[in-house]
PDB file of N, CA and C in Angstrom:
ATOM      1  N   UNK A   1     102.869 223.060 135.411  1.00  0.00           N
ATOM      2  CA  UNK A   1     103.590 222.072 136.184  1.00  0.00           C
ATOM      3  C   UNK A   1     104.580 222.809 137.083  1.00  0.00           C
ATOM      4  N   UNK A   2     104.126 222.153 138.338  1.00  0.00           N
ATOM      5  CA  UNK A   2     105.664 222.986 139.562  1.00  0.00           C
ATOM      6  C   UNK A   2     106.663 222.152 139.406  1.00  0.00           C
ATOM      7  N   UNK A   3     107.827 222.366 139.277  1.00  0.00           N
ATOM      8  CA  UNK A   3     108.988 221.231 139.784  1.00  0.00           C
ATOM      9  C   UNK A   3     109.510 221.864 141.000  1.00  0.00           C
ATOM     10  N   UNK A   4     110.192 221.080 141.684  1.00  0.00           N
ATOM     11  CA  UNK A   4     110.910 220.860 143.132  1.00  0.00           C
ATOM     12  C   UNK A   4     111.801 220.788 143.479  1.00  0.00           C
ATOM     13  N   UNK A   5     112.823 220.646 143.816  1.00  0.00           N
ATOM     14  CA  UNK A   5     113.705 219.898 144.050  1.00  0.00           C
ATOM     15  C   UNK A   5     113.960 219.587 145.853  1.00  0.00           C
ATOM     16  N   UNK A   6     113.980 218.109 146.731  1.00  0.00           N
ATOM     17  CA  UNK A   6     114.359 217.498 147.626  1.00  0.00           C
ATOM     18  C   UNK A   6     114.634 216.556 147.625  1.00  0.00           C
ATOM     19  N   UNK A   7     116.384 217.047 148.698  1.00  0.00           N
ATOM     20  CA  UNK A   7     116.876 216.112 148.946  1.00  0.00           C
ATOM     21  C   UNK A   7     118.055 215.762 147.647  1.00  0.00           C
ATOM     22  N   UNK A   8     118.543 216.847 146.770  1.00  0.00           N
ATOM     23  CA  UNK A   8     118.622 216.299 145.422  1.00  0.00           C
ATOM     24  C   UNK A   8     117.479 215.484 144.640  1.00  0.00           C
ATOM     25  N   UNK A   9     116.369 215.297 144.754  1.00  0.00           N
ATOM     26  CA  UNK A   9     115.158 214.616 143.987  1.00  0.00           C
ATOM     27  C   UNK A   9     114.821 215.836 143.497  1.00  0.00           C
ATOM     28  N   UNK A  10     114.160 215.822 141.842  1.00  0.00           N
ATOM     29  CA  UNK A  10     114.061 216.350 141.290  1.00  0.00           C
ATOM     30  C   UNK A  10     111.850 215.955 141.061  1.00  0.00           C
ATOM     31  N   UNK A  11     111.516 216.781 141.955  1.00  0.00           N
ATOM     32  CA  UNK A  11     109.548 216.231 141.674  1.00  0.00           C
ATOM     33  C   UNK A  11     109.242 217.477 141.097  1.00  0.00           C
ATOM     34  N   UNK A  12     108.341 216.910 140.056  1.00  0.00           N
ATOM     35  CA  UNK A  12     107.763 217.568 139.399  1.00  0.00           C
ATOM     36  C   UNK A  12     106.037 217.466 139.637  1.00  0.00           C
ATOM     37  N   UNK A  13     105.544 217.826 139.886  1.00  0.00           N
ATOM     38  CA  UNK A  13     104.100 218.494 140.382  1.00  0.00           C
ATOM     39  C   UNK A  13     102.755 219.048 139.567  1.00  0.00           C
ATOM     40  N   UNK A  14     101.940 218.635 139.089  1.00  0.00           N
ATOM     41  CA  UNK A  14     100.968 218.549 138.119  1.00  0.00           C
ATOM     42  C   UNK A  14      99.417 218.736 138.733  1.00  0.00           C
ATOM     43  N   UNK A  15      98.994 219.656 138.703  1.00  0.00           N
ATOM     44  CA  UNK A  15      97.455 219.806 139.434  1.00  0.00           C
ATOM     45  C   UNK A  15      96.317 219.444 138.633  1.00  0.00           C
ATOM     46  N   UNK A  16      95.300 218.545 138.701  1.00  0.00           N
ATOM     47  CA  UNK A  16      94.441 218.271 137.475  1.00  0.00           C
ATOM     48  C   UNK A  16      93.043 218.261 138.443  1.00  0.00           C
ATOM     49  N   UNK A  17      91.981 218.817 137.622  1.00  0.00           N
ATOM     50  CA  UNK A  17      90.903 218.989 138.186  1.00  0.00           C
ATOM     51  C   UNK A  17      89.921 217.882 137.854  1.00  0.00           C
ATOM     52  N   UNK A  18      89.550 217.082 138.871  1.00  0.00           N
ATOM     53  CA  UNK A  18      89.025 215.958 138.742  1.00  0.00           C
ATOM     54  C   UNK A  18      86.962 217.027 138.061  1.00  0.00           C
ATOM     55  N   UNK A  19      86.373 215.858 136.668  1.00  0.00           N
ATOM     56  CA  UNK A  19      85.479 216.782 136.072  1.00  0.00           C
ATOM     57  C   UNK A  19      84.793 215.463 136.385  1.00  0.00           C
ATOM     58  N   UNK A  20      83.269 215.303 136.415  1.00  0.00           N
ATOM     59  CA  UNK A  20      82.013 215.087 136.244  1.00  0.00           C
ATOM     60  C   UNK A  20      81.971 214.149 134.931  1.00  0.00           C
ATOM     61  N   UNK A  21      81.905 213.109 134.492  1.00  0.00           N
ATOM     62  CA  UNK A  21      82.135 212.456 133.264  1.00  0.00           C
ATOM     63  C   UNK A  21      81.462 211.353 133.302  1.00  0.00           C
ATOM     64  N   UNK A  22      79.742 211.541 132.766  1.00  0.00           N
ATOM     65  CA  UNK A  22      78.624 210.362 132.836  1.00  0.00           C
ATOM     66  C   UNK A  22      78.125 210.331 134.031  1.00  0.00           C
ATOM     67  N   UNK A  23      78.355 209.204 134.663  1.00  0.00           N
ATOM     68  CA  UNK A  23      78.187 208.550 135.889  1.00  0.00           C
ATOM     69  C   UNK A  23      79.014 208.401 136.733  1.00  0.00           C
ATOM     70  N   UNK A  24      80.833 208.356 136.141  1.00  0.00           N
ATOM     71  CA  UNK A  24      81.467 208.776 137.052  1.00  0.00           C
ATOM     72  C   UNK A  24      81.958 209.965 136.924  1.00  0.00           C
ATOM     73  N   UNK A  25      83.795 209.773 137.024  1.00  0.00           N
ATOM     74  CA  UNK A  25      84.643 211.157 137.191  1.00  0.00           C
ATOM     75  C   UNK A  25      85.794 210.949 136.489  1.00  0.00           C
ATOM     76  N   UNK A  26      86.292 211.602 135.587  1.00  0.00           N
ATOM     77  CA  UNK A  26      87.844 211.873 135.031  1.00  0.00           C
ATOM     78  C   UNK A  26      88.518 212.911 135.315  1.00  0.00           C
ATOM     79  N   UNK A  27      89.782 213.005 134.851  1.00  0.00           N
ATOM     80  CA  UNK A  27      90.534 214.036 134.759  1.00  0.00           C
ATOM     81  C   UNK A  27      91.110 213.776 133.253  1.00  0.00           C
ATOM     82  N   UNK A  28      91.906 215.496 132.751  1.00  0.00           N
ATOM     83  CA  UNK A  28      91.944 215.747 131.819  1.00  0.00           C
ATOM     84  C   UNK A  28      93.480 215.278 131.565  1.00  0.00           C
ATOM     85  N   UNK A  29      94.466 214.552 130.558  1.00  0.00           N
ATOM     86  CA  UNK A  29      95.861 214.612 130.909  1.00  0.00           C
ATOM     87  C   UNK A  29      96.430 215.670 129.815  1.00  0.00           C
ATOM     88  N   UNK A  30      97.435 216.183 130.526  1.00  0.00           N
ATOM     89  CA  UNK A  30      98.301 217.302 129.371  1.00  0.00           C
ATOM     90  C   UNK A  30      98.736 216.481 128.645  1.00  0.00           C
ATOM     91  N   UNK A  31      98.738 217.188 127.161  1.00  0.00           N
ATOM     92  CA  UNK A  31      99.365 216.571 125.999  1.00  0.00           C
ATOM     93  C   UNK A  31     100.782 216.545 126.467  1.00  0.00           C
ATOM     94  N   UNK A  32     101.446 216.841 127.329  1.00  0.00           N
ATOM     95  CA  UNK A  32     103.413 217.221 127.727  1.00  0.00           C
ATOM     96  C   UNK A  32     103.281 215.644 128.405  1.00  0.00           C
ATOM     97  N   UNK A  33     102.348 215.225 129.271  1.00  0.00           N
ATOM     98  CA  UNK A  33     101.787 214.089 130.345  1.00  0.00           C
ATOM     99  C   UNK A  33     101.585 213.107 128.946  1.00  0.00           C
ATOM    100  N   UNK A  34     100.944 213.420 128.061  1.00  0.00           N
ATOM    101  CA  UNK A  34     100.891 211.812 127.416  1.00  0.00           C
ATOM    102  C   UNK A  34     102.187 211.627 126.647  1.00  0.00           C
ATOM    103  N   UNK A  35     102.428 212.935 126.119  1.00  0.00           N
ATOM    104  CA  UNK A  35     103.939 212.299 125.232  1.00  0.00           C
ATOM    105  C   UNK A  35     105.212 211.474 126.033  1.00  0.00           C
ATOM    106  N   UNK A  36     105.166 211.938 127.061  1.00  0.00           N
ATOM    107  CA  UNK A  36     106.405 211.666 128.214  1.00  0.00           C
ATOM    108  C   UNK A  36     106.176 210.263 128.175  1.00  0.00           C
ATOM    109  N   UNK A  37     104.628 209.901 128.664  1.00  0.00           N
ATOM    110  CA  UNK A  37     104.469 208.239 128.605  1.00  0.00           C
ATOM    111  C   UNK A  37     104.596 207.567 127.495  1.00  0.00           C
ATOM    112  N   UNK A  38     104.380 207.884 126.171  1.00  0.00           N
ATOM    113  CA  UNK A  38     104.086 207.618 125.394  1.00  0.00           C
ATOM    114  C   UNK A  38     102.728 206.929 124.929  1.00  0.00           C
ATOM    115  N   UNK A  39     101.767 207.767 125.538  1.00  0.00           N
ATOM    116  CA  UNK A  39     100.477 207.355 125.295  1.00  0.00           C
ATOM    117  C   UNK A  39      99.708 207.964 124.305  1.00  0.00           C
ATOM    118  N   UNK A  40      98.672 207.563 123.767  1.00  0.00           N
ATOM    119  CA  UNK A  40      97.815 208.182 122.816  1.00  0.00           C
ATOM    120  C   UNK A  40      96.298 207.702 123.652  1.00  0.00           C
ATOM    121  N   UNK A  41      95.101 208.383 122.693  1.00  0.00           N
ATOM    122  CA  UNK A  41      94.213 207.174 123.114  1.00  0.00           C
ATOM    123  C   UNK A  41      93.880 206.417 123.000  1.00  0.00           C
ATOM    124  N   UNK A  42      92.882 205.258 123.673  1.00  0.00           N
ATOM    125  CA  UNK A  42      92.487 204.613 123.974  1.00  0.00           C
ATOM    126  C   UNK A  42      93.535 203.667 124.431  1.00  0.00           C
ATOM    127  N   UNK A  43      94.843 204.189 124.972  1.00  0.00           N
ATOM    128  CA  UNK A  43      96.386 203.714 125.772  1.00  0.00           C
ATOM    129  C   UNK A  43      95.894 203.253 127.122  1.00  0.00           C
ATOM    130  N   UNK A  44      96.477 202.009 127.534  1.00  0.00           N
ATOM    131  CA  UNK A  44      95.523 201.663 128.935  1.00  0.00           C
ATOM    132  C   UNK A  44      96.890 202.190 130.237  1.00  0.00           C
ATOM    133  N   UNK A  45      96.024 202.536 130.957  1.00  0.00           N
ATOM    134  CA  UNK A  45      96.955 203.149 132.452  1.00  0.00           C
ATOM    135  C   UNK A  45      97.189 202.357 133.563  1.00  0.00           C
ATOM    136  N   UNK A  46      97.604 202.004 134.524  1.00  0.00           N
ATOM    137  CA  UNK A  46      98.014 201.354 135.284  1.00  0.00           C
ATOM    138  C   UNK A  46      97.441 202.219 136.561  1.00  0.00           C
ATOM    139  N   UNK A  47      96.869 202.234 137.948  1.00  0.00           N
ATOM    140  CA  UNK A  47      97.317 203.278 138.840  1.00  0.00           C
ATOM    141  C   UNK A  47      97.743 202.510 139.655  1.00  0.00           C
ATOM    142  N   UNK A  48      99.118 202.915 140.339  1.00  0.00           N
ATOM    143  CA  UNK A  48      99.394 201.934 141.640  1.00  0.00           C
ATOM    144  C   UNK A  48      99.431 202.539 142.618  1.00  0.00           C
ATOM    145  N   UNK A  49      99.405 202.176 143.640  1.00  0.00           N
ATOM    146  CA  UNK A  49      99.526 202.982 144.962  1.00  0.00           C
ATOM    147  C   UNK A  49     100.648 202.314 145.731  1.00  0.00           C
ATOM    148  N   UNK A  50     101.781 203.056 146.080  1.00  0.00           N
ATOM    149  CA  UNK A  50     103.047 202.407 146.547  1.00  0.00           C
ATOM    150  C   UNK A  50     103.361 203.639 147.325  1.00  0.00           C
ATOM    151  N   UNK A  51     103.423 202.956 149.543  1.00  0.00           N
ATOM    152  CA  UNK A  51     103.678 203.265 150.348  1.00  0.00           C
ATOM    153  C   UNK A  51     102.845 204.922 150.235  1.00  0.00           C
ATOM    154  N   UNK A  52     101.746 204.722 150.504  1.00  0.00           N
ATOM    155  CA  UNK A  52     100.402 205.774 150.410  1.00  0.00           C
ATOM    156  C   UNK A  52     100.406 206.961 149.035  1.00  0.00           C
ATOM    157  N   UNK A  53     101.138 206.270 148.282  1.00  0.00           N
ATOM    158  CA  UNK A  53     101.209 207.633 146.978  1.00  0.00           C
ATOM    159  C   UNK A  53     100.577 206.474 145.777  1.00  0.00           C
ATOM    160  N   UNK A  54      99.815 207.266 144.953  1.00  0.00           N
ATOM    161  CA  UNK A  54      99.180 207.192 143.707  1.00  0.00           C
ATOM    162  C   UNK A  54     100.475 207.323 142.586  1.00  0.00           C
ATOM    163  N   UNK A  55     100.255 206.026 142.061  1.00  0.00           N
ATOM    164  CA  UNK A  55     100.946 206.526 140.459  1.00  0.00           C
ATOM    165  C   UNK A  55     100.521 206.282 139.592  1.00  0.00           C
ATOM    166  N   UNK A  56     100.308 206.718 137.959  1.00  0.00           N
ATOM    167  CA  UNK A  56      99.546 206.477 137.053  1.00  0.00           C
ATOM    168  C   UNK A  56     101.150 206.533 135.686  1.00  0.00           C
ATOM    169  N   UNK A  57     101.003 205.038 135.562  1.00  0.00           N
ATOM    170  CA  UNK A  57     102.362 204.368 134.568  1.00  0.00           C
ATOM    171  C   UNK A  57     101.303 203.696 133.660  1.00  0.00           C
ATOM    172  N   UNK A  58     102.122 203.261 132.617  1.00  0.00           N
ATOM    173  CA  UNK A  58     101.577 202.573 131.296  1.00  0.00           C
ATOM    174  C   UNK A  58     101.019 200.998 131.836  1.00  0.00           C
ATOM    175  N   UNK A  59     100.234 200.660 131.386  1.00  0.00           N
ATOM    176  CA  UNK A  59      99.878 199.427 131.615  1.00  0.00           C
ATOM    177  C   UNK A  59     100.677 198.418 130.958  1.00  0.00           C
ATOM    178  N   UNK A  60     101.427 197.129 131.498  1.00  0.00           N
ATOM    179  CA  UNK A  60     102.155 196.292 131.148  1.00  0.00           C
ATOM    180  C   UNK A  60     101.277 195.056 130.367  1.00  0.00           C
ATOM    181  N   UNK A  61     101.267 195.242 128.983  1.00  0.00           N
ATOM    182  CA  UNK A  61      99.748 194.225 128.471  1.00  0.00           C
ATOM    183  C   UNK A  61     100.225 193.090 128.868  1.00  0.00           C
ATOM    184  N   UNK A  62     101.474 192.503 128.772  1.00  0.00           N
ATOM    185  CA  UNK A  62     101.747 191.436 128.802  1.00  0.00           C
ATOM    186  C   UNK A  62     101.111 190.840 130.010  1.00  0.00           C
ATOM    187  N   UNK A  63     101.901 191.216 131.383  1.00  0.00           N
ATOM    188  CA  UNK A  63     101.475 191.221 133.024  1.00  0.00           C
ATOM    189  C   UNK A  63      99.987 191.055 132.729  1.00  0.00           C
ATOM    190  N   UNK A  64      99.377 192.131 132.203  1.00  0.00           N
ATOM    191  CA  UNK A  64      97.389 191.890 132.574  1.00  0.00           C
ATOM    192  C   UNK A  64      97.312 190.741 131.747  1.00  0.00           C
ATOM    193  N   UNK A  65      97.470 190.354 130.276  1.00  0.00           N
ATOM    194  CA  UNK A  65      97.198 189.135 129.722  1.00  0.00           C
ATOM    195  C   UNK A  65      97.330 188.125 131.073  1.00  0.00           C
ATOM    196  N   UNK A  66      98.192 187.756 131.375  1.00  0.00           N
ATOM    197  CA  UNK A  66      98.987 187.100 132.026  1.00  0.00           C
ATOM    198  C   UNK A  66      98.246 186.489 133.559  1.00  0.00           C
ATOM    199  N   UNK A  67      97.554 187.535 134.592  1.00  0.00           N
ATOM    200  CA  UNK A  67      97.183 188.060 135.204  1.00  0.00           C
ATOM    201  C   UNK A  67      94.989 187.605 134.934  1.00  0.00           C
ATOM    202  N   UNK A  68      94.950 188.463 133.599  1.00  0.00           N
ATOM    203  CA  UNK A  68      93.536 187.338 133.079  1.00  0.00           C
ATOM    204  C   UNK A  68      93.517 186.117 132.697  1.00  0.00           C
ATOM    205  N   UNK A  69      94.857 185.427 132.360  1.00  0.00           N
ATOM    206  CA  UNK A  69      94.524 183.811 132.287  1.00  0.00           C
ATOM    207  C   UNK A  69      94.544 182.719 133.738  1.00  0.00           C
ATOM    208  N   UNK A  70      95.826 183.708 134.453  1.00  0.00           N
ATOM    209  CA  UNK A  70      95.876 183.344 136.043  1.00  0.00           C
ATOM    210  C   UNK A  70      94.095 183.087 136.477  1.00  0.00           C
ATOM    211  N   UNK A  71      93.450 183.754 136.209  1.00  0.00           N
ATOM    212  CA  UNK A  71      92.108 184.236 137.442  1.00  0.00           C
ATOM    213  C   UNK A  71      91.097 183.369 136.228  1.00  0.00           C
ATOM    214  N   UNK A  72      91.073 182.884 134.412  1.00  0.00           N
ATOM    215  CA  UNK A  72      90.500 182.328 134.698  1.00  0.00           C
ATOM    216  C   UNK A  72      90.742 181.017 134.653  1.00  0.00           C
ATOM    217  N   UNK A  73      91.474 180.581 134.750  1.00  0.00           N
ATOM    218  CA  UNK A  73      91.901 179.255 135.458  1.00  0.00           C
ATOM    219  C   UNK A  73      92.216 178.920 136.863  1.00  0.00           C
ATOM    220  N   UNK A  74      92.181 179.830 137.619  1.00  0.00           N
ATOM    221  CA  UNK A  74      92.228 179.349 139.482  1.00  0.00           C
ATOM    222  C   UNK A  74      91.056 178.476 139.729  1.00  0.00           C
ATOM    223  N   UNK A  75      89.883 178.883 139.601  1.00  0.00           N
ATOM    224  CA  UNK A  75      88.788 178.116 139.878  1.00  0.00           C
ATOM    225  C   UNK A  75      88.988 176.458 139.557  1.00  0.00           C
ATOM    226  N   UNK A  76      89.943 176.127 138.664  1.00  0.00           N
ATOM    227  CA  UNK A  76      89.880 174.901 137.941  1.00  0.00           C
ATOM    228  C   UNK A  76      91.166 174.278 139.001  1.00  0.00           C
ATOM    229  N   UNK A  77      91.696 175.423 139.152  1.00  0.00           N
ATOM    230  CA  UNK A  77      93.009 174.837 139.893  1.00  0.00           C
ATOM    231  C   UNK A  77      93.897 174.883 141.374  1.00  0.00           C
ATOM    232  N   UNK A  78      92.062 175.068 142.162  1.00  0.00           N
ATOM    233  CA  UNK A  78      92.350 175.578 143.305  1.00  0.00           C
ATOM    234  C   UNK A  78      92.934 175.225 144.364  1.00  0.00           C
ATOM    235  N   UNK A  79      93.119 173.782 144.279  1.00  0.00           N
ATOM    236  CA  UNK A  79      93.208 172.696 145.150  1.00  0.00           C
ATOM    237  C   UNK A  79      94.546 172.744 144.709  1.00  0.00           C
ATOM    238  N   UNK A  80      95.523 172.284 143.453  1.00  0.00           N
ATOM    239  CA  UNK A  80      96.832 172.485 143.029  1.00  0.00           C
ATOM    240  C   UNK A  80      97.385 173.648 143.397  1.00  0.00           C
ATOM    241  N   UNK A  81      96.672 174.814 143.715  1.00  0.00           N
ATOM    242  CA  UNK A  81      97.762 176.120 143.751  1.00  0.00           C
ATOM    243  C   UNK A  81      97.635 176.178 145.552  1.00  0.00           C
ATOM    244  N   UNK A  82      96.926 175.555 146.410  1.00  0.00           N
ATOM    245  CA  UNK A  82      97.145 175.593 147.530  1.00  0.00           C
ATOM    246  C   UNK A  82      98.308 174.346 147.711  1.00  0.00           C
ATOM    247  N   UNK A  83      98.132 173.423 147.064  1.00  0.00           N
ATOM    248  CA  UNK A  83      99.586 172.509 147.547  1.00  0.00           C
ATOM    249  C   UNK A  83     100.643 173.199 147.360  1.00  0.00           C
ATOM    250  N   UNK A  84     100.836 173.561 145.972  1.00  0.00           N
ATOM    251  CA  UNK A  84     101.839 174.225 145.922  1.00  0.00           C
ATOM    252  C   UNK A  84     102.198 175.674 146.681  1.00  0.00           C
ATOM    253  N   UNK A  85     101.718 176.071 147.153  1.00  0.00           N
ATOM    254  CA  UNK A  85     101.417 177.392 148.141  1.00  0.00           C
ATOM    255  C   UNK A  85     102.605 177.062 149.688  1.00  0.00           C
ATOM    256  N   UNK A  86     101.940 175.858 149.682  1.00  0.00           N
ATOM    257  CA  UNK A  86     102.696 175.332 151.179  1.00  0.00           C
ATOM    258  C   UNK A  86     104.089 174.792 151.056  1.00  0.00           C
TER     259      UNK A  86
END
């Protein structure tokens, strides 16, 4: 890991070699990378992309629960969430 420092920001810098895995592609995470998150496996990841940068944070179960009952109930409630929309 490189760290940085700009601007007073303190970045820290991590190179991972994207590998060949089935049909698609993974990368490997450092054990220093999962403890920090507090992940183990089968821990679900989040990736967001905010103002052209990639981030990979813990997944918020609650939000996705939340998020899968939203989507499957829109279909039922499509006409109500456009009134209320306006």
């Amino acid at each position: 890991m490189i760290t940085r420092s700009y601007n007073s920001v303190i970045i820290s810098i991590m190179e991972l070699k994207v590998r060949k895995v089935g049909n698609g592609y993974g990368v490997l995470l450092p054990k220093q990378f999962l403890e920090e998150l507090a992940l183990e496996e089968g821990s679900l990841i989040e990736v967001q992309k905010v103002d052209g940068t990639y981030r990979l944070v813990p997944a918020d179960a609650e939000f996705t629960r939340q998020v899968e009952a939203f989507l499957r109930t829109e279909p039922l409630h499509r006409n109500t969430y456009r009134e209320l929309a306006k």
